[in-house]
N, C-alpha and C. Protein backbone atom coordinates (compact mmCIF):
# COMPACT_ATOMS: atom_id res chain seq x y z
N UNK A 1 84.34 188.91 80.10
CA UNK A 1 83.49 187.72 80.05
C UNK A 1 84.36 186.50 80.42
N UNK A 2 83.73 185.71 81.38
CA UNK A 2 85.02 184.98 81.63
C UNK A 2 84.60 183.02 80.75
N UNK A 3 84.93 182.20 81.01
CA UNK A 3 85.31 181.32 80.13
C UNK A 3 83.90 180.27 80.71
N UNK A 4 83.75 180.07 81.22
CA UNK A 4 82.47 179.55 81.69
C UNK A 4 80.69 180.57 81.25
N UNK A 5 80.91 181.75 81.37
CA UNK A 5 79.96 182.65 80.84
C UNK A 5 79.60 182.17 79.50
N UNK A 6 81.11 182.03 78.48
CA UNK A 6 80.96 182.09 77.16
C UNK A 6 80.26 180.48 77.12
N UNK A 7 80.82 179.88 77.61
CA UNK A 7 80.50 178.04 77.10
C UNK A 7 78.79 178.20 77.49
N UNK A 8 78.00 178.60 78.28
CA UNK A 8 76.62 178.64 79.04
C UNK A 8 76.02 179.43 78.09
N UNK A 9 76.67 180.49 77.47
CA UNK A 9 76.13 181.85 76.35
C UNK A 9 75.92 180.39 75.10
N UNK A 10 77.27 179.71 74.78
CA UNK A 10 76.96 179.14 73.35
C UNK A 10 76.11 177.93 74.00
N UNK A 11 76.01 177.54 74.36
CA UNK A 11 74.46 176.28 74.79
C UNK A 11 73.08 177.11 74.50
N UNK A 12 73.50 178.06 75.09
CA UNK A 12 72.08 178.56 74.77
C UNK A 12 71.71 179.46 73.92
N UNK A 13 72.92 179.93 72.95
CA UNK A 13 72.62 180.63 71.92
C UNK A 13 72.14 179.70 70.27
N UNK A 14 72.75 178.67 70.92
CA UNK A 14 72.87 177.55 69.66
C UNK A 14 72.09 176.46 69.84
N UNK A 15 71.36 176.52 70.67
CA UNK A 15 70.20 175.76 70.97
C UNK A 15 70.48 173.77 71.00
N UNK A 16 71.76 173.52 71.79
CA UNK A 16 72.31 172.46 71.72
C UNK A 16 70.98 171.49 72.50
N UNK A 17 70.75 170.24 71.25
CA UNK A 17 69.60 169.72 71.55
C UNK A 17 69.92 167.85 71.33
N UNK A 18 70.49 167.49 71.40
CA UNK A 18 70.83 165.78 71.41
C UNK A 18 72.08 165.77 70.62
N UNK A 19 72.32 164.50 70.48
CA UNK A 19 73.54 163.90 69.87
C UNK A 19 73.50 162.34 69.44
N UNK A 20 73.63 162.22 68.12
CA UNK A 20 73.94 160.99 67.20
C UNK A 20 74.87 160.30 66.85
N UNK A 21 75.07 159.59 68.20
CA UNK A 21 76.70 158.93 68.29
C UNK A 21 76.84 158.02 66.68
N UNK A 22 78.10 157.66 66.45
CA UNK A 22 78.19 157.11 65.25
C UNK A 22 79.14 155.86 65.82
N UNK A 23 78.27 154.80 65.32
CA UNK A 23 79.26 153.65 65.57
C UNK A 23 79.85 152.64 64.59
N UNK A 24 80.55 152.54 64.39
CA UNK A 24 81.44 151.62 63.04
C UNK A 24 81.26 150.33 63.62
N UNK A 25 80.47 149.56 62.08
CA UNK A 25 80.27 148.24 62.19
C UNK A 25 80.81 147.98 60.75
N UNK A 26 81.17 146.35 61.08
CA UNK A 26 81.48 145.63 59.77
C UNK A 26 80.48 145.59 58.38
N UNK A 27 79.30 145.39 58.48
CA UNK A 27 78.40 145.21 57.21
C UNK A 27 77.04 146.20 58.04
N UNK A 28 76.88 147.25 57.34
CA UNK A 28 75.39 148.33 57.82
C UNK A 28 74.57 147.70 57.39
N UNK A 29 73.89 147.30 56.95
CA UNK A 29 73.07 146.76 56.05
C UNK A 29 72.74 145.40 57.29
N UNK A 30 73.56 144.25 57.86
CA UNK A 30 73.24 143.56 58.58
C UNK A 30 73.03 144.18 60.07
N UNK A 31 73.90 145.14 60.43
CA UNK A 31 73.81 146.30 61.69
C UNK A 31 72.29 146.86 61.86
N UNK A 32 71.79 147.38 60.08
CA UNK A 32 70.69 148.08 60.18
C UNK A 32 69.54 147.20 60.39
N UNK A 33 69.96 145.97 60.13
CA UNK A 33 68.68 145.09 60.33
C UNK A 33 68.68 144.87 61.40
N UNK A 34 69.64 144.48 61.88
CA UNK A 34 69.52 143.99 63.56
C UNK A 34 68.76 144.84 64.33
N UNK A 35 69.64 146.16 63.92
CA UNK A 35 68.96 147.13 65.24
C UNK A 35 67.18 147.17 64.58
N UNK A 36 67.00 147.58 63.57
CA UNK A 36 65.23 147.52 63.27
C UNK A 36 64.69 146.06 63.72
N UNK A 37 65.55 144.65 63.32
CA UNK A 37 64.18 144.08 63.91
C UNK A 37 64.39 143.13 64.74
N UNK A 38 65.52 143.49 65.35
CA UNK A 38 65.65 142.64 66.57
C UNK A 38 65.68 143.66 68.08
N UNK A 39 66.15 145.05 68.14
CA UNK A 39 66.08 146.09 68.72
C UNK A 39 64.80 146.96 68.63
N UNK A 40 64.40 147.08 67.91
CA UNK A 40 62.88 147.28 67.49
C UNK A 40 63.23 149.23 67.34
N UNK A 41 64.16 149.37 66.67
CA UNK A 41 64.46 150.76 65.93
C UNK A 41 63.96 150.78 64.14
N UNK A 42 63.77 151.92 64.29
CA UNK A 42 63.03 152.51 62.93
C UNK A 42 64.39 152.62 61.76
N UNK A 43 64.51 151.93 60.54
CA UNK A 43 65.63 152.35 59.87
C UNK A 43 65.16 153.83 59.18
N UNK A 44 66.10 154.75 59.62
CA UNK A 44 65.55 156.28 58.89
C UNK A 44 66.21 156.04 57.76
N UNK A 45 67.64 155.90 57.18
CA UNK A 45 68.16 155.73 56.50
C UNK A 45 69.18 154.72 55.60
N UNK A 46 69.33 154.29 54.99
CA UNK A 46 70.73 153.89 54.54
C UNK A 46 71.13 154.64 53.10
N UNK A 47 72.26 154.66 53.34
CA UNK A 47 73.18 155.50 51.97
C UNK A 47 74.57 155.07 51.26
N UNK A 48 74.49 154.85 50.50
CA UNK A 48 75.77 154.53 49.23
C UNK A 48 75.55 153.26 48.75
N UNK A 49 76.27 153.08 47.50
CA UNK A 49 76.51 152.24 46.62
C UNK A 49 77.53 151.37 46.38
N UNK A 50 77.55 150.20 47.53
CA UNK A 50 76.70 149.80 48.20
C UNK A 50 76.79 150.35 49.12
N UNK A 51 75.66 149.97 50.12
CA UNK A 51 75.35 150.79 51.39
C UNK A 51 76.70 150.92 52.63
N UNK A 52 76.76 152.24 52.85
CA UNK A 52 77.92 152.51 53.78
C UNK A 52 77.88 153.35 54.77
N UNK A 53 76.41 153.73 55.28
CA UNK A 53 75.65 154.53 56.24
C UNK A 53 74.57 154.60 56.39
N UNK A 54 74.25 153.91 57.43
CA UNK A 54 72.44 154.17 57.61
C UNK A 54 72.58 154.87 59.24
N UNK A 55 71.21 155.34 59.59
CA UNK A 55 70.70 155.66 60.46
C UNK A 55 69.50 155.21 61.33
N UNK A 56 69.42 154.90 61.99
CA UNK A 56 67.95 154.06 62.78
C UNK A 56 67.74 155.22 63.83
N UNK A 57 66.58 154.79 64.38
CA UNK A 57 65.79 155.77 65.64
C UNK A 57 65.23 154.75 66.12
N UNK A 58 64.56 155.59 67.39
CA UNK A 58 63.86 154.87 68.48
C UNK A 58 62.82 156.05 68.84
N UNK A 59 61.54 155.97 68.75
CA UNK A 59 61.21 157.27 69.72
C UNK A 59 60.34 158.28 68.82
N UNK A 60 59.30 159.55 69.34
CA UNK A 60 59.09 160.32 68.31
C UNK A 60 59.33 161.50 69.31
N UNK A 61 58.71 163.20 68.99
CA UNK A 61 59.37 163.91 69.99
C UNK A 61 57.75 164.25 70.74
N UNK A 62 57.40 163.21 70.95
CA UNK A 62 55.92 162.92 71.70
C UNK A 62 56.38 162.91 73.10
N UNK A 63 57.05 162.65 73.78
CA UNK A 63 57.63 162.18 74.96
C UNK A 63 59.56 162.68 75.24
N UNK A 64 59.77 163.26 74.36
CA UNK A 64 61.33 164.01 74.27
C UNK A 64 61.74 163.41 73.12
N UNK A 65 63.33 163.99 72.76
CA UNK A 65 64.13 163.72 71.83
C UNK A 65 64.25 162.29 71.20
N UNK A 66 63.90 162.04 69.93
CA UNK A 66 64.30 160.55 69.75
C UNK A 66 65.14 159.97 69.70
N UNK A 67 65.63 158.88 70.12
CA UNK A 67 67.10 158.45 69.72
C UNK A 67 67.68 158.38 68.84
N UNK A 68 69.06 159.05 68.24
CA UNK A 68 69.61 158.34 66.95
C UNK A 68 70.94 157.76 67.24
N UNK A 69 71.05 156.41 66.20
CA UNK A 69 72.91 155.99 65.82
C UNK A 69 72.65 156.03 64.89
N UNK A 70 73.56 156.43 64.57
CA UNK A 70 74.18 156.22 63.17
C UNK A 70 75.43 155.12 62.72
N UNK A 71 75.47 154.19 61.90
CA UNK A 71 75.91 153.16 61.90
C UNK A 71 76.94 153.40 60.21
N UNK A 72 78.34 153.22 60.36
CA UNK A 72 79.09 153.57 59.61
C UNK A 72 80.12 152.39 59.30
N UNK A 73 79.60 151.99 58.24
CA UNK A 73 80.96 150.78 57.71
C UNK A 73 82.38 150.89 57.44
N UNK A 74 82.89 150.32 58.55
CA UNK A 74 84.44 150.63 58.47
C UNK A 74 84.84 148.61 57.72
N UNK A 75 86.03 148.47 57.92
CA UNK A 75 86.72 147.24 57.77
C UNK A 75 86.67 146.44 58.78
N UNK A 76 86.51 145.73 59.02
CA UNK A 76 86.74 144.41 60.13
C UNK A 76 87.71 144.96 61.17
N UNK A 77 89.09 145.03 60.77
CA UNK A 77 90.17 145.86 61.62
C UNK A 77 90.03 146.60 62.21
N UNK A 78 89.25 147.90 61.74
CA UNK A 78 88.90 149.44 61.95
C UNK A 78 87.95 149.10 63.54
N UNK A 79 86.74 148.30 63.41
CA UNK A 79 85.47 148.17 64.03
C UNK A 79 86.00 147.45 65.52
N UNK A 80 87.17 146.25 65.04
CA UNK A 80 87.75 145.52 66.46
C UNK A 80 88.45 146.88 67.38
N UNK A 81 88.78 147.81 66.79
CA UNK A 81 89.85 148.83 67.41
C UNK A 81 88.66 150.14 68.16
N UNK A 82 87.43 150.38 68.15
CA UNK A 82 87.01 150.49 69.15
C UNK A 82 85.85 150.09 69.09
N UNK A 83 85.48 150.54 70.70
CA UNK A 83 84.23 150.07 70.87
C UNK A 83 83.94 150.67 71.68
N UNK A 84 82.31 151.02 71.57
CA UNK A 84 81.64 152.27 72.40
C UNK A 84 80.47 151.80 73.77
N UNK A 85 80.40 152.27 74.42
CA UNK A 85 79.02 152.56 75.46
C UNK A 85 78.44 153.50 75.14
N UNK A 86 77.26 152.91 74.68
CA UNK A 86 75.74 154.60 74.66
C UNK A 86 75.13 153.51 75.43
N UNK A 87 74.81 154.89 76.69
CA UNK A 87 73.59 154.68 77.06
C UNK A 87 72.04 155.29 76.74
N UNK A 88 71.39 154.46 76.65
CA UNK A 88 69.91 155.12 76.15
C UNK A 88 68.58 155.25 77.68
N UNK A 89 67.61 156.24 77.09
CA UNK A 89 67.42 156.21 78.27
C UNK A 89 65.69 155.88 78.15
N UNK A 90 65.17 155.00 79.11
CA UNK A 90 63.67 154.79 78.23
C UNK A 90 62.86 154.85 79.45
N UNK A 91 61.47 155.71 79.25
CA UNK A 91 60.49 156.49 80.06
C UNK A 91 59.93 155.28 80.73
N UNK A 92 59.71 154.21 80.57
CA UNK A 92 59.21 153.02 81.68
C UNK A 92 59.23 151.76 81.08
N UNK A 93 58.86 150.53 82.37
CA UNK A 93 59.19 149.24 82.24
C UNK A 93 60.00 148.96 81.50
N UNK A 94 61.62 148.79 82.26
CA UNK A 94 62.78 148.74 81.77
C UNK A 94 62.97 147.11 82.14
N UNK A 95 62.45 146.76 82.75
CA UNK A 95 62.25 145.09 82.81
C UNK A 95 61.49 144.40 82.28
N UNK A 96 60.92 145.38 81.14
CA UNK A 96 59.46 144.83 79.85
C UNK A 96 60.29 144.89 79.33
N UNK A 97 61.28 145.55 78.73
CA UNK A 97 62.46 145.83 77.52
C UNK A 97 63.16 144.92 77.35
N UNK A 98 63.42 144.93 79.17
CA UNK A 98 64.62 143.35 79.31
C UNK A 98 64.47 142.12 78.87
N UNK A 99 62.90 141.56 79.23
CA UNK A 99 62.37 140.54 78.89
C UNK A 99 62.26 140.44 77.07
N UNK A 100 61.74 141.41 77.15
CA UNK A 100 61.52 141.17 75.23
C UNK A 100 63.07 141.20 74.45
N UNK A 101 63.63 141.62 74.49
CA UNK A 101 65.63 141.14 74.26
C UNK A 101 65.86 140.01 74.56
N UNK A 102 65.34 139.57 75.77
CA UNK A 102 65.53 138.06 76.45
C UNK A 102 65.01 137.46 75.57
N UNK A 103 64.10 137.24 75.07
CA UNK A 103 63.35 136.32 74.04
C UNK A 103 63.80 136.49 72.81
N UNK A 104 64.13 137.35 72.56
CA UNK A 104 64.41 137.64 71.14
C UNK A 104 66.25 136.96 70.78
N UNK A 105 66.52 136.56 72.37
CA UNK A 105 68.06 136.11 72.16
C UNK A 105 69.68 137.11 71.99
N UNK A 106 68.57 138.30 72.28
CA UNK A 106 69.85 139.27 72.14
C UNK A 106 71.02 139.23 73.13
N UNK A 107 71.81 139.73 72.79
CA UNK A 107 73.40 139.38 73.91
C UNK A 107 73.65 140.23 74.97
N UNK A 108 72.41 139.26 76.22
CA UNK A 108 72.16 140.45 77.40
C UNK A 108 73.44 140.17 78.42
N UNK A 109 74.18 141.13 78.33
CA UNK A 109 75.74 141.20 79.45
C UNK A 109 75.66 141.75 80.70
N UNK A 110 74.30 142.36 81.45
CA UNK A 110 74.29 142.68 82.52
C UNK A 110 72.90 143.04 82.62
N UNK A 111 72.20 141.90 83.88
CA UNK A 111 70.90 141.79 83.96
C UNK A 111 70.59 143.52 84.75
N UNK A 112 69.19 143.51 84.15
CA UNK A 112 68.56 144.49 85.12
C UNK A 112 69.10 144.53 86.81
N UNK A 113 69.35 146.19 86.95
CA UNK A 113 69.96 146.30 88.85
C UNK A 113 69.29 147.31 88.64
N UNK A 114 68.85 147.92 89.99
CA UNK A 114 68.78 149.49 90.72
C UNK A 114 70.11 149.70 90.72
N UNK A 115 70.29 151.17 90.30
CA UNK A 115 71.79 151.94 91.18
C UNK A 115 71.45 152.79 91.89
N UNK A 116 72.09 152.85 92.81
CA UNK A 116 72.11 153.92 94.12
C UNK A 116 72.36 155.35 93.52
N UNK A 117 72.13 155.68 92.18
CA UNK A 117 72.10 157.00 91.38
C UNK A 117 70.68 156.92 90.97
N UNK A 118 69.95 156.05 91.03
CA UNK A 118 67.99 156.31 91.13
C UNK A 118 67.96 155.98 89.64
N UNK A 119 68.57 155.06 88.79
CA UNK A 119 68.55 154.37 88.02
C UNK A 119 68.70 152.74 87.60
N UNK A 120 67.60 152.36 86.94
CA UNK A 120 67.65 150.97 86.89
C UNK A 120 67.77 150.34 85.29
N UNK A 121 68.95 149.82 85.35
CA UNK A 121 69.70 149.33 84.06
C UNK A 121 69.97 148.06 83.55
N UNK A 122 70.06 147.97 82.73
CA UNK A 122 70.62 146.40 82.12
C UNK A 122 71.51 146.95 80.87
N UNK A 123 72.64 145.95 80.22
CA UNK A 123 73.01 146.05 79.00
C UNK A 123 73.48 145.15 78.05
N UNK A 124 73.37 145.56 77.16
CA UNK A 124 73.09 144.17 75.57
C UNK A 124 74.37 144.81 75.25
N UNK A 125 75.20 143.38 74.96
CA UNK A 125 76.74 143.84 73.52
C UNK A 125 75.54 143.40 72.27
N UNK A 126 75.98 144.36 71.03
CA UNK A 126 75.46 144.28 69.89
C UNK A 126 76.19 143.52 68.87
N UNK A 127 76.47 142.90 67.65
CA UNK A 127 77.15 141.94 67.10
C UNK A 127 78.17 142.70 66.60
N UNK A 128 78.59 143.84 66.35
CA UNK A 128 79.68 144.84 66.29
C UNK A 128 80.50 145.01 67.76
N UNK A 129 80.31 144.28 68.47
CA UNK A 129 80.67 144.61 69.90
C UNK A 129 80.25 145.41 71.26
N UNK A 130 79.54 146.52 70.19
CA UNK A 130 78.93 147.85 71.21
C UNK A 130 77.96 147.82 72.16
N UNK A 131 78.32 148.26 73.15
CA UNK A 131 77.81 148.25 74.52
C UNK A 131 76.72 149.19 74.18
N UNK A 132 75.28 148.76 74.46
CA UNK A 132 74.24 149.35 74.92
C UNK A 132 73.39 149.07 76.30
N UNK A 133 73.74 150.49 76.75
CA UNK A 133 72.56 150.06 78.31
C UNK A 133 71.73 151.22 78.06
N UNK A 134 70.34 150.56 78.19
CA UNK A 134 69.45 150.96 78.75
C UNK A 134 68.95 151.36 79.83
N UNK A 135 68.36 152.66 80.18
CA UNK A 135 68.02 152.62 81.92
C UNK A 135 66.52 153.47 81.96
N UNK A 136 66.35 153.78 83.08
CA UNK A 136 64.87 154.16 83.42
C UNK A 136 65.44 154.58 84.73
N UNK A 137 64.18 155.64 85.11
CA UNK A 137 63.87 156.28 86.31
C UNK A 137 63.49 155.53 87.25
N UNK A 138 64.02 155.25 88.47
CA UNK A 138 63.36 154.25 89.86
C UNK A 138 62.06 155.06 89.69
């Protein structure tokens, strides 16, 4: 069996189905609000005493996989030392999305483009730093 067989065998034996990037912010609790009501994500969760993990979504599995982050309180220090790109990916009017961020004042760092990969994108830094782009199908 050679080494590519096996990796294609475990995808599909294990039924690999999305992924819930985790991003470290300074205060979850202000992270989790942002993303629910300025991002317009669902808070699924928050956890500890005081709070030191929540989870938000986007999405139901009406139309595919929903989105998750998961949002993890590190220290101030910890959160400056990295910083991530997720891209998300959304089924239409990705320049309705744009506009409503626009109004809402969110921290848009790269207006809506076509790419010559048949995707059309924009992306918001979040107040933790993290790069989110959004894109859609031309």
């Amino acid at each position: 069996m050679t080494a590519r067989s096996v990796a294609a065998d475990l995808g599909t034996t294990h039924q690999f189905h999305g992924i819930q990037p985790v991003l470290p912010v300074a205060d979850v609790v202000r992270a989790a609000r942002y993303f629910s009501e300025v991002l317009g994500f669902e808070l699924d969760f928050i956890a500890g005493e005081p709070p030191s993990y929540a989870r938000v979504k986007k999405g139901d599995r009406s139309y595919g996989d929903p989105v998750y982050l998961r949002l993890w309180q590190c220290n101030a220090r910890e959160t400056r030392q990295w910083r991530g790109e997720i891209v998300i990916h959304v089924g239409h009017n990705i320049d309705g999305l744009h506009a409503a961020y626009e109004k809402r004042g969110v921290d848009i760092i790269e207006a809506p483009v076509s790419q010559p990969w048949g995707l059309r994108e924009f992306a918001i830094r979040e107040p933790d730093g993290h790069v989110l782009r959004f894109c859609g199908y031309l």
